[in-house]
PDB file of N, CA and C in Angstrom:
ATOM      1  N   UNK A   1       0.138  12.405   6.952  1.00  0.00           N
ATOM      2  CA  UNK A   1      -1.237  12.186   6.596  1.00  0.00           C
ATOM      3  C   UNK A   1      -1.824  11.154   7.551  1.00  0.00           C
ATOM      4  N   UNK A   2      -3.130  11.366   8.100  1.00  0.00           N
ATOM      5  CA  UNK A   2      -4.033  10.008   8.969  1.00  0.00           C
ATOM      6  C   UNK A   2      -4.565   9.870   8.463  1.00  0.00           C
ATOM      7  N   UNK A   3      -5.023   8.667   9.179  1.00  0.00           N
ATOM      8  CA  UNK A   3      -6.102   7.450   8.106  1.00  0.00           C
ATOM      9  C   UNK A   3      -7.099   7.779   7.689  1.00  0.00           C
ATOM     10  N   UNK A   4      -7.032   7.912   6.560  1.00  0.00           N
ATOM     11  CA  UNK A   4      -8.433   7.935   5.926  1.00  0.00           C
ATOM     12  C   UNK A   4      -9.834   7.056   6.068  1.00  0.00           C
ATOM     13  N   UNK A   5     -10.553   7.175   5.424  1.00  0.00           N
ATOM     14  CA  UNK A   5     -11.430   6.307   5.302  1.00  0.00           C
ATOM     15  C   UNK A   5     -11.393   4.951   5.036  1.00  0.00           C
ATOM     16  N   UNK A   6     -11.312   3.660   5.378  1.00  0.00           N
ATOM     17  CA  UNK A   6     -11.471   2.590   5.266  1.00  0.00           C
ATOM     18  C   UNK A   6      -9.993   2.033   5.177  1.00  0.00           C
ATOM     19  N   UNK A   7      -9.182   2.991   6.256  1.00  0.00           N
ATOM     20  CA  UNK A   7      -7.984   2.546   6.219  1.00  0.00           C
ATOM     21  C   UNK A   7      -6.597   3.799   5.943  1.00  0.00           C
ATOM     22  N   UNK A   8      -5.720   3.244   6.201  1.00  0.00           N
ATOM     23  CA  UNK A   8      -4.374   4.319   5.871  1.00  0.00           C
ATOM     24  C   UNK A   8      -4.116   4.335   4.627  1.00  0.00           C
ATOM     25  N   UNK A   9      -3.829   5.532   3.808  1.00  0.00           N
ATOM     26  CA  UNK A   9      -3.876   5.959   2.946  1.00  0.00           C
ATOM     27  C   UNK A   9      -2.662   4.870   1.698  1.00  0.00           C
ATOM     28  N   UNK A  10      -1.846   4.326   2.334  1.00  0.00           N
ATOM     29  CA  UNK A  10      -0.912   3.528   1.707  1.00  0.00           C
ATOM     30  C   UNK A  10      -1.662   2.663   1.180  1.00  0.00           C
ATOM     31  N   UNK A  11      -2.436   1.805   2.208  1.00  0.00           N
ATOM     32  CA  UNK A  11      -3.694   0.686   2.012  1.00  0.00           C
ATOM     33  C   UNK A  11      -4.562   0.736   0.684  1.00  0.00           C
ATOM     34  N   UNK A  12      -4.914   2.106   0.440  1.00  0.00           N
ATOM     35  CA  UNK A  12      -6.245   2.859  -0.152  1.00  0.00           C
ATOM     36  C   UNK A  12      -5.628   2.822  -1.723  1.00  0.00           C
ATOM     37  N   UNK A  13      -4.120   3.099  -1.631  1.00  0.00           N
ATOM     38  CA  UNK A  13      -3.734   3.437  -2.927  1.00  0.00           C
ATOM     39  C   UNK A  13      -3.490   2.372  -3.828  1.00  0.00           C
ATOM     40  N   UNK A  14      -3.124   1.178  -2.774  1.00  0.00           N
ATOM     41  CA  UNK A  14      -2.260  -0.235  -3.168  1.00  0.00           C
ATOM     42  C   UNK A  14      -3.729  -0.937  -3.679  1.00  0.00           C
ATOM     43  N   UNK A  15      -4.813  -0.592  -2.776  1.00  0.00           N
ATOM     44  CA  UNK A  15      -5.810  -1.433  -2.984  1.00  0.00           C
ATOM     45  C   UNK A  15      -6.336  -0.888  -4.851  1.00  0.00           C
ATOM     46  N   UNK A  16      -6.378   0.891  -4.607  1.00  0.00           N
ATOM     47  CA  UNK A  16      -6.649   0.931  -6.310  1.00  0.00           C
ATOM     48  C   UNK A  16      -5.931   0.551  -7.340  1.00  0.00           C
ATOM     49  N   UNK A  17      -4.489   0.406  -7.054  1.00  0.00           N
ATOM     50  CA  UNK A  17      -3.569  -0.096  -7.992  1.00  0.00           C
ATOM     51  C   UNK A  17      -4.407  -1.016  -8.337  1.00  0.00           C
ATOM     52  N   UNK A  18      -4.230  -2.740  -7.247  1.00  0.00           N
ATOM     53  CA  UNK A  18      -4.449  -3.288  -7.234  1.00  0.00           C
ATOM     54  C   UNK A  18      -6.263  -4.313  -8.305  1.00  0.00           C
ATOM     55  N   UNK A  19      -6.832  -3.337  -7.548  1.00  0.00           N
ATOM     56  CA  UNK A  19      -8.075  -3.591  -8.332  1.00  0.00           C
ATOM     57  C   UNK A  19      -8.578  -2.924  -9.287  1.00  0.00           C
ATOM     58  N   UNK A  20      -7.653  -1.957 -10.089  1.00  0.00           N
ATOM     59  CA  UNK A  20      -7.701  -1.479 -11.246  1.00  0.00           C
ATOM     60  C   UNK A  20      -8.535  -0.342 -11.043  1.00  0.00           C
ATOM     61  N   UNK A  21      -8.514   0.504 -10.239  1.00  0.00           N
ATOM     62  CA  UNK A  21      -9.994   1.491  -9.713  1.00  0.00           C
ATOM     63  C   UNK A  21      -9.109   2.788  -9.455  1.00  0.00           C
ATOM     64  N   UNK A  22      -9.339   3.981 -10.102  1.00  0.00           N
ATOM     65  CA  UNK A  22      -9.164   5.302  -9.632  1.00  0.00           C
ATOM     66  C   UNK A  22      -9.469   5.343  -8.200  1.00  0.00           C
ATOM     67  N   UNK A  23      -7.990   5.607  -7.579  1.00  0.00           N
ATOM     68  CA  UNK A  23      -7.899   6.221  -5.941  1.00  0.00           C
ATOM     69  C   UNK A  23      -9.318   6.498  -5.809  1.00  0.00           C
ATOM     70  N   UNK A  24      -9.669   8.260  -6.291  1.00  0.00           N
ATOM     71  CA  UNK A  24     -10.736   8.649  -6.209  1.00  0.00           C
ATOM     72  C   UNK A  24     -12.284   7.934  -5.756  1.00  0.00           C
ATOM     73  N   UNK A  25     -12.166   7.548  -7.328  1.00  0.00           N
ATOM     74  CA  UNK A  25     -13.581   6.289  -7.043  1.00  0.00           C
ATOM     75  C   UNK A  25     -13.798   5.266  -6.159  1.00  0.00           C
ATOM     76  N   UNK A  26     -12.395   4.481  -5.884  1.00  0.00           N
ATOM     77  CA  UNK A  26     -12.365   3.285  -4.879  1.00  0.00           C
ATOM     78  C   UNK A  26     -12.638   4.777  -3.336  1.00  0.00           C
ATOM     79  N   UNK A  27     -12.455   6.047  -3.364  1.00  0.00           N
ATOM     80  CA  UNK A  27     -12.785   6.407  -1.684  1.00  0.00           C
ATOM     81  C   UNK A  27     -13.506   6.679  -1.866  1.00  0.00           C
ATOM     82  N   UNK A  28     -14.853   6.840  -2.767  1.00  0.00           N
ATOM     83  CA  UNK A  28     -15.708   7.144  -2.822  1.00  0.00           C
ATOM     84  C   UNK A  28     -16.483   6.241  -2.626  1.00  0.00           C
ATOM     85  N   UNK A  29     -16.857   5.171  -3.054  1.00  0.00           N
ATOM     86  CA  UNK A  29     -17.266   3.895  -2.816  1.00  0.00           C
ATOM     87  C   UNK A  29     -16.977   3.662  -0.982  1.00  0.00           C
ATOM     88  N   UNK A  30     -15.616   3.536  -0.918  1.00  0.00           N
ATOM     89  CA  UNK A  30     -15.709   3.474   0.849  1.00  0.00           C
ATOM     90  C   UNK A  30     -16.246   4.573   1.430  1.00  0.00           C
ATOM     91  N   UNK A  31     -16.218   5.820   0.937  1.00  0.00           N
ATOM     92  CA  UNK A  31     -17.519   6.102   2.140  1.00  0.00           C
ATOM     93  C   UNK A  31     -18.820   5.927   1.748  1.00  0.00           C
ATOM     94  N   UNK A  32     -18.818   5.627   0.593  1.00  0.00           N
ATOM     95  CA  UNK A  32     -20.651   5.397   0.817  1.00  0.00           C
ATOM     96  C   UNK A  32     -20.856   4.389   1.719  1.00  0.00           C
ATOM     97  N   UNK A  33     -19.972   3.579   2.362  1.00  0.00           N
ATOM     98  CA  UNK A  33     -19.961   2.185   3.019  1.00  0.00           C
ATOM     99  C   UNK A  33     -19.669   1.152   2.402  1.00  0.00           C
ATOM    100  N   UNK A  34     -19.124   1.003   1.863  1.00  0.00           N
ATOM    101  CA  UNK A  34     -18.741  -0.645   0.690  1.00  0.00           C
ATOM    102  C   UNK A  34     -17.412  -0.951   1.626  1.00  0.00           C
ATOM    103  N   UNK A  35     -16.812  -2.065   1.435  1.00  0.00           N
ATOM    104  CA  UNK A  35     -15.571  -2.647   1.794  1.00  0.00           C
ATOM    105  C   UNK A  35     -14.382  -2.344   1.102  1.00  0.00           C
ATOM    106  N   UNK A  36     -13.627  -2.761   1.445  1.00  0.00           N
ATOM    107  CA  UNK A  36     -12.521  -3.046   0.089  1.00  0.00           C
ATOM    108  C   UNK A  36     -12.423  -4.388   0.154  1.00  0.00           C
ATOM    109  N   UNK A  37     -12.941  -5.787   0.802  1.00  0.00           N
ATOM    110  CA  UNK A  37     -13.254  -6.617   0.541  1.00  0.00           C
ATOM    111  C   UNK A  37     -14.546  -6.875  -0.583  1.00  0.00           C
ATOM    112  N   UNK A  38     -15.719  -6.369  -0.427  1.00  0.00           N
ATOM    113  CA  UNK A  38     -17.154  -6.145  -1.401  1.00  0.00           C
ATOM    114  C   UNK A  38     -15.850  -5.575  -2.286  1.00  0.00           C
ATOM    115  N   UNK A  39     -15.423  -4.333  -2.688  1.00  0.00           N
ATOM    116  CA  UNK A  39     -14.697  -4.181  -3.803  1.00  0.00           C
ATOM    117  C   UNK A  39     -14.198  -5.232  -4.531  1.00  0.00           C
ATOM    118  N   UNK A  40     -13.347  -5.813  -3.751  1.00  0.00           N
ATOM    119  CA  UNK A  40     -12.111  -7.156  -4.330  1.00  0.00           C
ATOM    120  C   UNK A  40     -13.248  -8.021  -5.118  1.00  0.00           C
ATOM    121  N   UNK A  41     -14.192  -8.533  -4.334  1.00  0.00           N
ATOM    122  CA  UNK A  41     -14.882  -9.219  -4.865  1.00  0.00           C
ATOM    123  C   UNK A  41     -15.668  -9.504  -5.782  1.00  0.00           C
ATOM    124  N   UNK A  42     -16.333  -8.265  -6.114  1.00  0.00           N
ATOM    125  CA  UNK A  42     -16.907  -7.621  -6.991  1.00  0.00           C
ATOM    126  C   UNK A  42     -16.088  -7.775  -8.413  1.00  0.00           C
ATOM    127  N   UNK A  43     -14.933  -7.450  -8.243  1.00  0.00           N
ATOM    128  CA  UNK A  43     -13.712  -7.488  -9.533  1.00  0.00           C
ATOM    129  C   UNK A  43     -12.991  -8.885  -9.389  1.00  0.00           C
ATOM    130  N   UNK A  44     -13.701 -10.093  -8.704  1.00  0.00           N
ATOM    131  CA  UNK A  44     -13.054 -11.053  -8.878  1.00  0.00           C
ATOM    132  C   UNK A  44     -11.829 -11.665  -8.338  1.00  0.00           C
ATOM    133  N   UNK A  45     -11.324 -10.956  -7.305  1.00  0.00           N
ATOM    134  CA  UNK A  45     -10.492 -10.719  -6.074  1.00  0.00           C
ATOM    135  C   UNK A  45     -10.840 -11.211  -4.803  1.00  0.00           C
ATOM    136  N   UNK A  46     -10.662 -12.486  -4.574  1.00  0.00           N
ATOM    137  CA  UNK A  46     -10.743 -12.724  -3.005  1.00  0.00           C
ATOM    138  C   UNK A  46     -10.133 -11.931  -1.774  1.00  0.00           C
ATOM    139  N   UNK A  47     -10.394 -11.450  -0.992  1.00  0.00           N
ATOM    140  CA  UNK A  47      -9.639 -10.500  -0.268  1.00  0.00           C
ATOM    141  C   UNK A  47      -8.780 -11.004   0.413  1.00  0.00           C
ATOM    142  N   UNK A  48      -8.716 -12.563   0.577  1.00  0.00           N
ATOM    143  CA  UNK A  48      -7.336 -12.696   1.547  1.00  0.00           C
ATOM    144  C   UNK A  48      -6.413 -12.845   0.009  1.00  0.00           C
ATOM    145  N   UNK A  49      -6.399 -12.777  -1.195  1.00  0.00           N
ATOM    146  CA  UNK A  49      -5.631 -11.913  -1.869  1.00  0.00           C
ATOM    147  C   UNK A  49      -5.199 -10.945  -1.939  1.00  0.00           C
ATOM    148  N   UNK A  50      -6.315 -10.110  -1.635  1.00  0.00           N
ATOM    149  CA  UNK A  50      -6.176  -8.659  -1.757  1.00  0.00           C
ATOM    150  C   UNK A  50      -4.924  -8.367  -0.822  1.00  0.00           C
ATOM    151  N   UNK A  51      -5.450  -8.946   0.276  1.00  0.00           N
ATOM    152  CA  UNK A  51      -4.888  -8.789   1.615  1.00  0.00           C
ATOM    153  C   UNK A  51      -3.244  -9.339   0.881  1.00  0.00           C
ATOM    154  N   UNK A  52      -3.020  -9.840   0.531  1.00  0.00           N
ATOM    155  CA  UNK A  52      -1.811 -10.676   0.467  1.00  0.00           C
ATOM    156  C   UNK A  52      -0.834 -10.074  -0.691  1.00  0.00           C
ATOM    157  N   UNK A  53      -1.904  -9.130  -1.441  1.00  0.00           N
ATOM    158  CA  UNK A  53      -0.782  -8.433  -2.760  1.00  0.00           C
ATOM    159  C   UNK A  53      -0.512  -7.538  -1.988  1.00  0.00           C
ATOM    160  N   UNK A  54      -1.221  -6.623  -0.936  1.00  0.00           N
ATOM    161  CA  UNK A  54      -0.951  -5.513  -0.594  1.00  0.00           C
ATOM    162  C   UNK A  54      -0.119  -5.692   0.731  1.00  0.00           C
ATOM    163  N   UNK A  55       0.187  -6.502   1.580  1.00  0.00           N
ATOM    164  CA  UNK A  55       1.146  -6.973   2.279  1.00  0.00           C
ATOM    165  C   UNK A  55       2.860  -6.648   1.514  1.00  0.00           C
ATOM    166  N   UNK A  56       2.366  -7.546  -0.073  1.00  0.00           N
ATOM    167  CA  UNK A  56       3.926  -7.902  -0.476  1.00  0.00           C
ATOM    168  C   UNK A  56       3.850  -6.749  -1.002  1.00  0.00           C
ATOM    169  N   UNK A  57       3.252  -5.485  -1.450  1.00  0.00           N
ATOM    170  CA  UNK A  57       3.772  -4.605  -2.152  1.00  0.00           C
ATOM    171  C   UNK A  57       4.390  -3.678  -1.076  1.00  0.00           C
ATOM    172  N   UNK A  58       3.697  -3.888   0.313  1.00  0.00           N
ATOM    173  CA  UNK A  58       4.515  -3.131   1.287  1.00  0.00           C
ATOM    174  C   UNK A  58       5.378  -3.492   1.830  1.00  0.00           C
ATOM    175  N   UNK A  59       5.549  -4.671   1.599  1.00  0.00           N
ATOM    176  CA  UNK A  59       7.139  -5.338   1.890  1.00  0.00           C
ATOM    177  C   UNK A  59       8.066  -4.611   1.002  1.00  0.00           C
ATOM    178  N   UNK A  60       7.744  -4.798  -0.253  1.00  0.00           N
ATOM    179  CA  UNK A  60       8.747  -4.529  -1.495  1.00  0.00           C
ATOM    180  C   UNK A  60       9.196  -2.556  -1.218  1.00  0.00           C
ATOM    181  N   UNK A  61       8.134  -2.025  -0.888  1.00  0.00           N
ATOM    182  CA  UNK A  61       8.583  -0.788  -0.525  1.00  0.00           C
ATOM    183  C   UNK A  61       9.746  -0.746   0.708  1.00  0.00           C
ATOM    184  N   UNK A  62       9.360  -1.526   1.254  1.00  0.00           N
ATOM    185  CA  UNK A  62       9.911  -1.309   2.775  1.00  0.00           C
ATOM    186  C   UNK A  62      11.276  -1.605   2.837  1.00  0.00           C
ATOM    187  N   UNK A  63      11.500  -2.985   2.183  1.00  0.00           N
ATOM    188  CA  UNK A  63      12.635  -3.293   1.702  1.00  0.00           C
ATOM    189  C   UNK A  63      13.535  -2.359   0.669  1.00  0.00           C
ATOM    190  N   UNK A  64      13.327  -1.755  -0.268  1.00  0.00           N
ATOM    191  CA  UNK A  64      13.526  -1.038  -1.122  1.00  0.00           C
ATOM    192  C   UNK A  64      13.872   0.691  -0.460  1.00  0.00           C
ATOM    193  N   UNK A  65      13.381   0.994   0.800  1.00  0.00           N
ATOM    194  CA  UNK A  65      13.505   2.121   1.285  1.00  0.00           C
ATOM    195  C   UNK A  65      14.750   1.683   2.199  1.00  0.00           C
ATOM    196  N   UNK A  66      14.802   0.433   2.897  1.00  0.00           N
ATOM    197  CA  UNK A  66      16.382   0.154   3.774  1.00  0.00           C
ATOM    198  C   UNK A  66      17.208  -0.275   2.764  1.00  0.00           C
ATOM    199  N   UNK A  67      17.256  -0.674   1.666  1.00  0.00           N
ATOM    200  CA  UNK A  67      18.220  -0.707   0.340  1.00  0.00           C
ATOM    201  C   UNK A  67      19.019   0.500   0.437  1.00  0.00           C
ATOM    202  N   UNK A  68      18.194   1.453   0.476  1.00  0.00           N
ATOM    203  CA  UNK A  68      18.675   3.108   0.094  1.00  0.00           C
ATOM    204  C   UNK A  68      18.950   3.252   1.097  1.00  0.00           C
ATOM    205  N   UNK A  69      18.902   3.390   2.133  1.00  0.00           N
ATOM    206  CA  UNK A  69      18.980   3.826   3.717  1.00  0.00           C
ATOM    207  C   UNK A  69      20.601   3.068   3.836  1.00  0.00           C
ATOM    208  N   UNK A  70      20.681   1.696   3.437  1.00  0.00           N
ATOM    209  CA  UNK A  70      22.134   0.977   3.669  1.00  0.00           C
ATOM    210  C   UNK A  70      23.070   1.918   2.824  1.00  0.00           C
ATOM    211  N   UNK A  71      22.196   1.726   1.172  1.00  0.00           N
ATOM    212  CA  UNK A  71      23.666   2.304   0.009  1.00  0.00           C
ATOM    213  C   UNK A  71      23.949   4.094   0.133  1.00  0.00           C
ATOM    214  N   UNK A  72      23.145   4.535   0.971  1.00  0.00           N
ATOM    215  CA  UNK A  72      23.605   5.867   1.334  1.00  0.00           C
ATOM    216  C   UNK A  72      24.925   5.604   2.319  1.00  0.00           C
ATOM    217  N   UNK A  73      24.662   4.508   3.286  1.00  0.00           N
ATOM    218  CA  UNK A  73      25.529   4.679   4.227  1.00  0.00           C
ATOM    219  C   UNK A  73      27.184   4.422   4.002  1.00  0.00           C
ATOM    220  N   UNK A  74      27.087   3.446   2.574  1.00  0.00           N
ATOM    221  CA  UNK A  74      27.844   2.843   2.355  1.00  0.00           C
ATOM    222  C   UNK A  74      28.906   3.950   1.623  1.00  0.00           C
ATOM    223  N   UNK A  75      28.373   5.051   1.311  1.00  0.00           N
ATOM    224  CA  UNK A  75      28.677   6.034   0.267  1.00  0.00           C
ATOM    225  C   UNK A  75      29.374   7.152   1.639  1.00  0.00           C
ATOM    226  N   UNK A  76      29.284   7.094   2.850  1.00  0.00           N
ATOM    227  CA  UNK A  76      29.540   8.176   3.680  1.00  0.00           C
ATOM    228  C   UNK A  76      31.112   7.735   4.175  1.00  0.00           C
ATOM    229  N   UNK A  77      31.864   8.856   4.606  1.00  0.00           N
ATOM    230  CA  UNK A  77      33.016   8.861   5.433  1.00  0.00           C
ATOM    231  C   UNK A  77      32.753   8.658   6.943  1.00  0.00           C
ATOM    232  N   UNK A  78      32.961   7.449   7.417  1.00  0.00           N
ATOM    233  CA  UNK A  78      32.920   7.610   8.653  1.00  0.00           C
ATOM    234  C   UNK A  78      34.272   8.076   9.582  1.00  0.00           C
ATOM    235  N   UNK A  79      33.491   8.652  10.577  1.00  0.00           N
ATOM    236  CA  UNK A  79      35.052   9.425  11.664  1.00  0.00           C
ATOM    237  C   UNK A  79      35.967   8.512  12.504  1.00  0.00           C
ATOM    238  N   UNK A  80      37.188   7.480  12.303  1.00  0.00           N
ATOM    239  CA  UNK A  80      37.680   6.758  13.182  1.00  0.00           C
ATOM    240  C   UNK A  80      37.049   7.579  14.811  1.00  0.00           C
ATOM    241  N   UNK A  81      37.391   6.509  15.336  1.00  0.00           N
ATOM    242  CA  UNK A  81      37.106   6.848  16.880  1.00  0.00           C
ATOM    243  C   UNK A  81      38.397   6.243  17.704  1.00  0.00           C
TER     244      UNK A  81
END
């Protein structure tokens, strides 16, 4: 998938989690032209918050995807050499 409107789609989703807003509605709002900063704010959200939950929630994925990526490996037969 490419970037959507007012950002990559990971961004878009974390931000509706985040500010309590149907995906939908929060891209609808960005294209009429609004921010997802004007959003944050609007709901009481400073955006270098915003900015800062949605950082750590993509950490926590990221981390959480090489978790699995290690305990798969750990689970395999490797071939002496």
């Amino acid at each position: 998938m490419g970037r959507g409107p007012g950002g990559p789609p990971p961004v878009l989703g974390l931000s509706a989690d985040i500010l309590q807003m149907e995906p939908d509605a929060l891209r609808q709002e960005i294209q009429a032209g609004r921010t997802l900063a004007q959003l944050a704010q609007e709901r009481g959200v400073a955006p270098d918050a915003l900015a800062d939950q949605i950082v750590g929630q993509m950490e926590q994925r990221r981390v959480q995807q090489m978790r699995e990526m290690v305990r798969g490996a750990l689970d395999r037969q490797f071939e002496p050499r």
